[in-house]
N, C-alpha and C. Protein backbone atom coordinates (compact mmCIF):
# COMPACT_ATOMS: atom_id res chain seq x y z
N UNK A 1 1.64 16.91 46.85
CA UNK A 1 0.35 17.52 47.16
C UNK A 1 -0.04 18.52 46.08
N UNK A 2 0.70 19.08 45.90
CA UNK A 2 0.54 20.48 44.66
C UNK A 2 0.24 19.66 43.37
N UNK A 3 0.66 18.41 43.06
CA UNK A 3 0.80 17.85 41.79
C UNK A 3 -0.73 17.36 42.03
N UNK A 4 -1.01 16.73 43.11
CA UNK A 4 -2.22 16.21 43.15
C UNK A 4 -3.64 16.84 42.39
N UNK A 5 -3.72 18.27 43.25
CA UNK A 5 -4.43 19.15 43.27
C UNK A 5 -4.78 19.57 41.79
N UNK A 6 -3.56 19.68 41.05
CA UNK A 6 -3.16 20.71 39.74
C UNK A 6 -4.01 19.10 38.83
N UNK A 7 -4.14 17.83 39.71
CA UNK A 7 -4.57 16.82 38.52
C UNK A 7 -6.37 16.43 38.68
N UNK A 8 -6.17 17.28 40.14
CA UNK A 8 -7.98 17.13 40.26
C UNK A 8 -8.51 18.58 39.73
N UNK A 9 -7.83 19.37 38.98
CA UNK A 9 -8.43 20.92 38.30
C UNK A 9 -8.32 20.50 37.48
N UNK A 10 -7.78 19.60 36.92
CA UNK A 10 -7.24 19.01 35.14
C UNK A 10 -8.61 17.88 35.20
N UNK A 11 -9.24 17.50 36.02
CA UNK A 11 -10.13 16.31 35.79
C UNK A 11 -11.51 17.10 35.81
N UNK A 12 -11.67 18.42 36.74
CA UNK A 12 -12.67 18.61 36.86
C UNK A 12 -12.92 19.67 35.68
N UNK A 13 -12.55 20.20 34.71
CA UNK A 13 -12.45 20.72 33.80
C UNK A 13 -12.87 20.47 32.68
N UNK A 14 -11.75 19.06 32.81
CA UNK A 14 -12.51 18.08 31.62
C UNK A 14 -13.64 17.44 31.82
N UNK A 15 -14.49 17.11 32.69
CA UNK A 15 -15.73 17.30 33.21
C UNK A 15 -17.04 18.10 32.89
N UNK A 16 -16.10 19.57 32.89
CA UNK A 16 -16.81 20.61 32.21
C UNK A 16 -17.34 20.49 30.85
N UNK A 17 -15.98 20.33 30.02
CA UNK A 17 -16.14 20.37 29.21
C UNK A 17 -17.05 18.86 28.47
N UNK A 18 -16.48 17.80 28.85
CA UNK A 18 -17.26 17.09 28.17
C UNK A 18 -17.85 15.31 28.75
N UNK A 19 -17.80 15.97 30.16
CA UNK A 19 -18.99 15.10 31.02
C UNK A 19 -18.14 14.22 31.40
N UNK A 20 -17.28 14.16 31.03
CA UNK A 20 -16.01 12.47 31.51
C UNK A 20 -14.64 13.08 31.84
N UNK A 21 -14.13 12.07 32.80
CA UNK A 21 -12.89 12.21 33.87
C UNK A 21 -11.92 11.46 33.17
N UNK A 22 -12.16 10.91 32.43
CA UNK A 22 -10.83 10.11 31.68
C UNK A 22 -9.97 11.07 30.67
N UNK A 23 -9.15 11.81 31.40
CA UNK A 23 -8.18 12.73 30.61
C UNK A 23 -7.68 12.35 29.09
N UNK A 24 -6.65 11.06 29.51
CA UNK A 24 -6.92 10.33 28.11
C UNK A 24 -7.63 10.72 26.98
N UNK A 25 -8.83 10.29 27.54
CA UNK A 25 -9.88 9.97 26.11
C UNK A 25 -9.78 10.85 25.79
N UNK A 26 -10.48 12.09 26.69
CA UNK A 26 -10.63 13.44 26.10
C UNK A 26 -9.46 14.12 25.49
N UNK A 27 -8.73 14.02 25.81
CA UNK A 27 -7.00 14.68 25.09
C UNK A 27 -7.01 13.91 23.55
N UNK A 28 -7.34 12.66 23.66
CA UNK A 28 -7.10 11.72 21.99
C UNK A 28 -8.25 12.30 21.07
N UNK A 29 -9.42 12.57 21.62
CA UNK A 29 -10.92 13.36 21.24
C UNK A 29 -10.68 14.77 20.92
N UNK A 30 -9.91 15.09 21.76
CA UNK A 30 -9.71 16.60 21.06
C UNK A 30 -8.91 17.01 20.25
N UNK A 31 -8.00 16.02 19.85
CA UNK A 31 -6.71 15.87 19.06
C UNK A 31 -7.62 15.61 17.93
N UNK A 32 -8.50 14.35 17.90
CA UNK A 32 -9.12 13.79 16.97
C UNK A 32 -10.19 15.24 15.59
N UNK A 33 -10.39 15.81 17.06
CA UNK A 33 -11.22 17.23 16.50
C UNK A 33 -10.48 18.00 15.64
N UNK A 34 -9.61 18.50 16.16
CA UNK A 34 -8.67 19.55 15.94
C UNK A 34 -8.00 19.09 14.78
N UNK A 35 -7.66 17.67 14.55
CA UNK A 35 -6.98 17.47 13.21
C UNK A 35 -8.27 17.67 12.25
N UNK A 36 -9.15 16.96 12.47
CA UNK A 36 -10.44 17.32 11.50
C UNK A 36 -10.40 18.49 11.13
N UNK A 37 -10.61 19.66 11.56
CA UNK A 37 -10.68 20.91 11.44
C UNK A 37 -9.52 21.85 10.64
N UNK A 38 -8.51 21.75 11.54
CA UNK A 38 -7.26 22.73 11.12
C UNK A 38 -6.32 21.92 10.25
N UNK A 39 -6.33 20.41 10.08
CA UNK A 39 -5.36 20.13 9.20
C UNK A 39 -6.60 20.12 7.91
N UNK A 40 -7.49 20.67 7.73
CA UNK A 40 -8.71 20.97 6.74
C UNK A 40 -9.08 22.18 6.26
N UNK A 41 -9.25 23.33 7.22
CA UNK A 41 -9.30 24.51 6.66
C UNK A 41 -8.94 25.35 5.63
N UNK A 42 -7.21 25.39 6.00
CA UNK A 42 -7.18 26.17 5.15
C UNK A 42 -6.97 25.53 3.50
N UNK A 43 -6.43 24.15 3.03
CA UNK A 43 -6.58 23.74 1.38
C UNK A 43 -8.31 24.00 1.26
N UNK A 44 -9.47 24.05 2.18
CA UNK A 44 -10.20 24.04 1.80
C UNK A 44 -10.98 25.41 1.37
N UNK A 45 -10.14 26.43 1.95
CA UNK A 45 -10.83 28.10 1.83
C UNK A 45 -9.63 28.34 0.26
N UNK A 46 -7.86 27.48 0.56
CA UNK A 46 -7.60 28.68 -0.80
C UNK A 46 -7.62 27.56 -1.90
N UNK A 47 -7.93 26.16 -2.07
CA UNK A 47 -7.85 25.13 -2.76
C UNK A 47 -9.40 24.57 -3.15
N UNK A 48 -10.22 25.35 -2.85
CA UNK A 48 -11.65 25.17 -2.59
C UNK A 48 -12.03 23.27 -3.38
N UNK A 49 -11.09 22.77 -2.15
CA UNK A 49 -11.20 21.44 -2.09
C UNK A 49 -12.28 20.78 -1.77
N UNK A 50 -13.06 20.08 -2.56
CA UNK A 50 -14.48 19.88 -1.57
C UNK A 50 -14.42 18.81 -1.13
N UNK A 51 -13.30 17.16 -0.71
CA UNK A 51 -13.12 16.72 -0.02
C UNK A 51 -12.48 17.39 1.94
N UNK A 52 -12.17 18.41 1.52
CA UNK A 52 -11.40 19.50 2.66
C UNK A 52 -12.61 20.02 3.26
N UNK A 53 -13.27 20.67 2.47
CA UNK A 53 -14.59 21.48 2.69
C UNK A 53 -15.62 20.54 3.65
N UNK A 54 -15.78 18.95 3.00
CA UNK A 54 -16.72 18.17 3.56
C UNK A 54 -16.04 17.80 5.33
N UNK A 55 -14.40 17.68 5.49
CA UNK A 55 -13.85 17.35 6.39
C UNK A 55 -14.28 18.69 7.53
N UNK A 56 -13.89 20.02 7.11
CA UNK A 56 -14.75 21.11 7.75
C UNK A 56 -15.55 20.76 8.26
N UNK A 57 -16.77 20.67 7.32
CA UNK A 57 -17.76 20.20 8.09
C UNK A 57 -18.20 19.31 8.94
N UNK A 58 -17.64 17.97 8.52
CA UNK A 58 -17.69 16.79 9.30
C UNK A 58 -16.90 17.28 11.06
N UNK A 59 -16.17 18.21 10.85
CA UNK A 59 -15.55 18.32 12.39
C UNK A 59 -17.05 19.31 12.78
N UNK A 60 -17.30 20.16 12.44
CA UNK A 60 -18.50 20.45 13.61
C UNK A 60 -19.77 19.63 13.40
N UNK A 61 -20.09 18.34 12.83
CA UNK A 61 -21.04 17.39 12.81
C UNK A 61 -20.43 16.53 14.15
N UNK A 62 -19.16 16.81 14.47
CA UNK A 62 -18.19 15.81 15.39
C UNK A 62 -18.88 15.55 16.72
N UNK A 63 -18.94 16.42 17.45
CA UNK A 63 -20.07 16.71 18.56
C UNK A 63 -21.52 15.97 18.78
N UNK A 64 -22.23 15.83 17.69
CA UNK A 64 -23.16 14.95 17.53
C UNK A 64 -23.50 13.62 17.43
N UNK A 65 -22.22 13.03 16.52
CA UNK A 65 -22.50 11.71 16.22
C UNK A 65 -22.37 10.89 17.62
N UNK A 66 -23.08 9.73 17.85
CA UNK A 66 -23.33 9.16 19.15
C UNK A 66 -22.45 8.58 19.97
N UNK A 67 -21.01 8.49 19.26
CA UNK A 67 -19.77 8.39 19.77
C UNK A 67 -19.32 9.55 20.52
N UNK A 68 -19.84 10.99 20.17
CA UNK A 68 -18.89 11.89 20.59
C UNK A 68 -19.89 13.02 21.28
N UNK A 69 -21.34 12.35 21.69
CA UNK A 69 -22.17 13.59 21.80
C UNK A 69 -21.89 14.18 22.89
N UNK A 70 -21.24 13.99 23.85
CA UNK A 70 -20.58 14.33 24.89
C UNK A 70 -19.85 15.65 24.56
N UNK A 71 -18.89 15.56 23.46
CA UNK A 71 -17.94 16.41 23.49
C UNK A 71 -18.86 17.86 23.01
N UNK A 72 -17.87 19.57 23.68
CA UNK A 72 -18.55 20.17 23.02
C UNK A 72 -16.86 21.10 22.64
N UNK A 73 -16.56 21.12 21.48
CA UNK A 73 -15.10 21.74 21.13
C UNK A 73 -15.32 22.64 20.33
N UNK A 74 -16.35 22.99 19.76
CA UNK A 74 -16.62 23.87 18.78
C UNK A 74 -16.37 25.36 19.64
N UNK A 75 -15.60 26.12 18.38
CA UNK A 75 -15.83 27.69 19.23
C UNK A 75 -15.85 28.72 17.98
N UNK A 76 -16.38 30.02 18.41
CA UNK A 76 -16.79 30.72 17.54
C UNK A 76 -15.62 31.14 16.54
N UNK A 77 -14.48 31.02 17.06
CA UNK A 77 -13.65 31.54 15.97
C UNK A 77 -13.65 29.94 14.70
N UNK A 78 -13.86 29.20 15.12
CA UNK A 78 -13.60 28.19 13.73
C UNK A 78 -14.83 28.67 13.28
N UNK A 79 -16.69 28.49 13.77
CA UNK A 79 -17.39 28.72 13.40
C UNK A 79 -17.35 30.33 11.84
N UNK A 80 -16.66 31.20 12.77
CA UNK A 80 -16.35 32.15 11.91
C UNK A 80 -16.05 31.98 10.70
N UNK A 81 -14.71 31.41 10.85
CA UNK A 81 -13.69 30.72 9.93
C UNK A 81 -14.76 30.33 8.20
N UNK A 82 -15.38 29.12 8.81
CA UNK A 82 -16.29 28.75 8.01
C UNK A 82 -17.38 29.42 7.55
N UNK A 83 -17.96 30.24 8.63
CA UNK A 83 -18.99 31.40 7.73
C UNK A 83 -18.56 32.26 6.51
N UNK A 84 -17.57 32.91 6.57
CA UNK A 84 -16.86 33.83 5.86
C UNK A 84 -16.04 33.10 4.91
N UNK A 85 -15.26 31.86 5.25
CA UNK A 85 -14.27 31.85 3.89
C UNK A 85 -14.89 30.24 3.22
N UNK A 86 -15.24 29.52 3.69
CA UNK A 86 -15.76 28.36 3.03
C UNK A 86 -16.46 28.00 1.91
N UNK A 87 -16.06 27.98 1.00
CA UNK A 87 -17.05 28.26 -0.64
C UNK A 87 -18.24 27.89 -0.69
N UNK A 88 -19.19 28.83 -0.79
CA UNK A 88 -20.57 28.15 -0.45
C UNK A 88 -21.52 27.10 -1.51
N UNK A 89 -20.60 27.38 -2.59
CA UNK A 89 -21.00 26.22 -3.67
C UNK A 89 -21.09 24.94 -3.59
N UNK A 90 -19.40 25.12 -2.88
CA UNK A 90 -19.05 23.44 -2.82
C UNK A 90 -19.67 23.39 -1.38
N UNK A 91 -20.10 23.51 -0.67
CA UNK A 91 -21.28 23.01 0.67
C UNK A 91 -22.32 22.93 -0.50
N UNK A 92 -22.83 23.47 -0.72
CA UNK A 92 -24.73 23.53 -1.83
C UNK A 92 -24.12 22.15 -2.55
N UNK A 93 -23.05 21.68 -3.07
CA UNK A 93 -23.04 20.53 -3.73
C UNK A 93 -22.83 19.95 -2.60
N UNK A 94 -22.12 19.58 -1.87
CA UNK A 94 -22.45 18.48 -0.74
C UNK A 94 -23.27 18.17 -0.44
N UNK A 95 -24.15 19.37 0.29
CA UNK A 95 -25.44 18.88 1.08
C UNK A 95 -26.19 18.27 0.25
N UNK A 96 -26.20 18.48 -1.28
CA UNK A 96 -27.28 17.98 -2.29
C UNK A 96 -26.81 16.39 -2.39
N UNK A 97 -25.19 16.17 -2.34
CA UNK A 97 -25.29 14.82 -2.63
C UNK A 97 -24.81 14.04 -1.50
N UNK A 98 -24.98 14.49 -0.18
CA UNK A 98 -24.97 14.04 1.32
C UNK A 98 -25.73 14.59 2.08
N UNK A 99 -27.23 14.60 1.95
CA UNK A 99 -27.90 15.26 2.82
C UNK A 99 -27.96 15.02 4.32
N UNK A 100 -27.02 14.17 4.90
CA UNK A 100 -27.38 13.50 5.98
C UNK A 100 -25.96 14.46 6.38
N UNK A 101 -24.51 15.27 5.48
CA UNK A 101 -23.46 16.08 5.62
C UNK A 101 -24.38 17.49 6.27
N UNK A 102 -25.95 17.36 6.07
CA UNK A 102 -26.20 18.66 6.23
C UNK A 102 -27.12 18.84 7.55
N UNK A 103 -27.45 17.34 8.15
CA UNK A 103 -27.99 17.85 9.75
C UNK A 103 -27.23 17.55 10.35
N UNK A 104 -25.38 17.49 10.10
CA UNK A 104 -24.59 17.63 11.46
C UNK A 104 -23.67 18.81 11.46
N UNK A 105 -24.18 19.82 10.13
CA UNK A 105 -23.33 21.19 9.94
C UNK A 105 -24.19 21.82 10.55
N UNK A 106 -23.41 23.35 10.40
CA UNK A 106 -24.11 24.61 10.95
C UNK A 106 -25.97 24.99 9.98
């Protein structure tokens, strides 16, 4: 009974967060995020990698694309992250030669 309960707060949560009950998905989706992001950050703030930099970005474009518009994983501390340390050059060269990199960023 207790196990039950603890798996209908685990469903309705994920609900919350991103409209669907299939734990699964959402656990492989947020994994999917999270590697985008954090296995990206940091070569891209001290390696000012701009394949790293574009992956940055592509994780908060993640949310949007029509596969994933459901999901919402973004939170202010990555947002931060990227305001402050992300080289703003290498974004100004991206967006110039992926402008389509620049209506799914901040």
């Amino acid at each position: 009974m207790k196990n039950q309960k603890k798996l209908k707060y685990h469903i309705t949560v994920d609900r919350v967060i991103t409209s669907h009950s299939d734990a699964t998905a959402n656990w492989s989706k947020a994994r999917e995020y999270a590697k985008l992001f954090y296995e990206n950050i940091i070569p891209a703030v001290k390696k000012d990698d701009p394949e790293k930099v574009e992956n940055v970005l592509k994780a908060f474009g993640f949310s949007e694309t029509q596969e994933h518009h459901y999901y919402s994983m973004i939170n202010c501390f990555e947002v931060a992250l990227a305001i402050y340390f992300l080289p703003d050059k290498i974004i100004r060269n991206l967006w110039e030669k992926k402008p389509n990199l620049r209506d799914i960023t901040l």
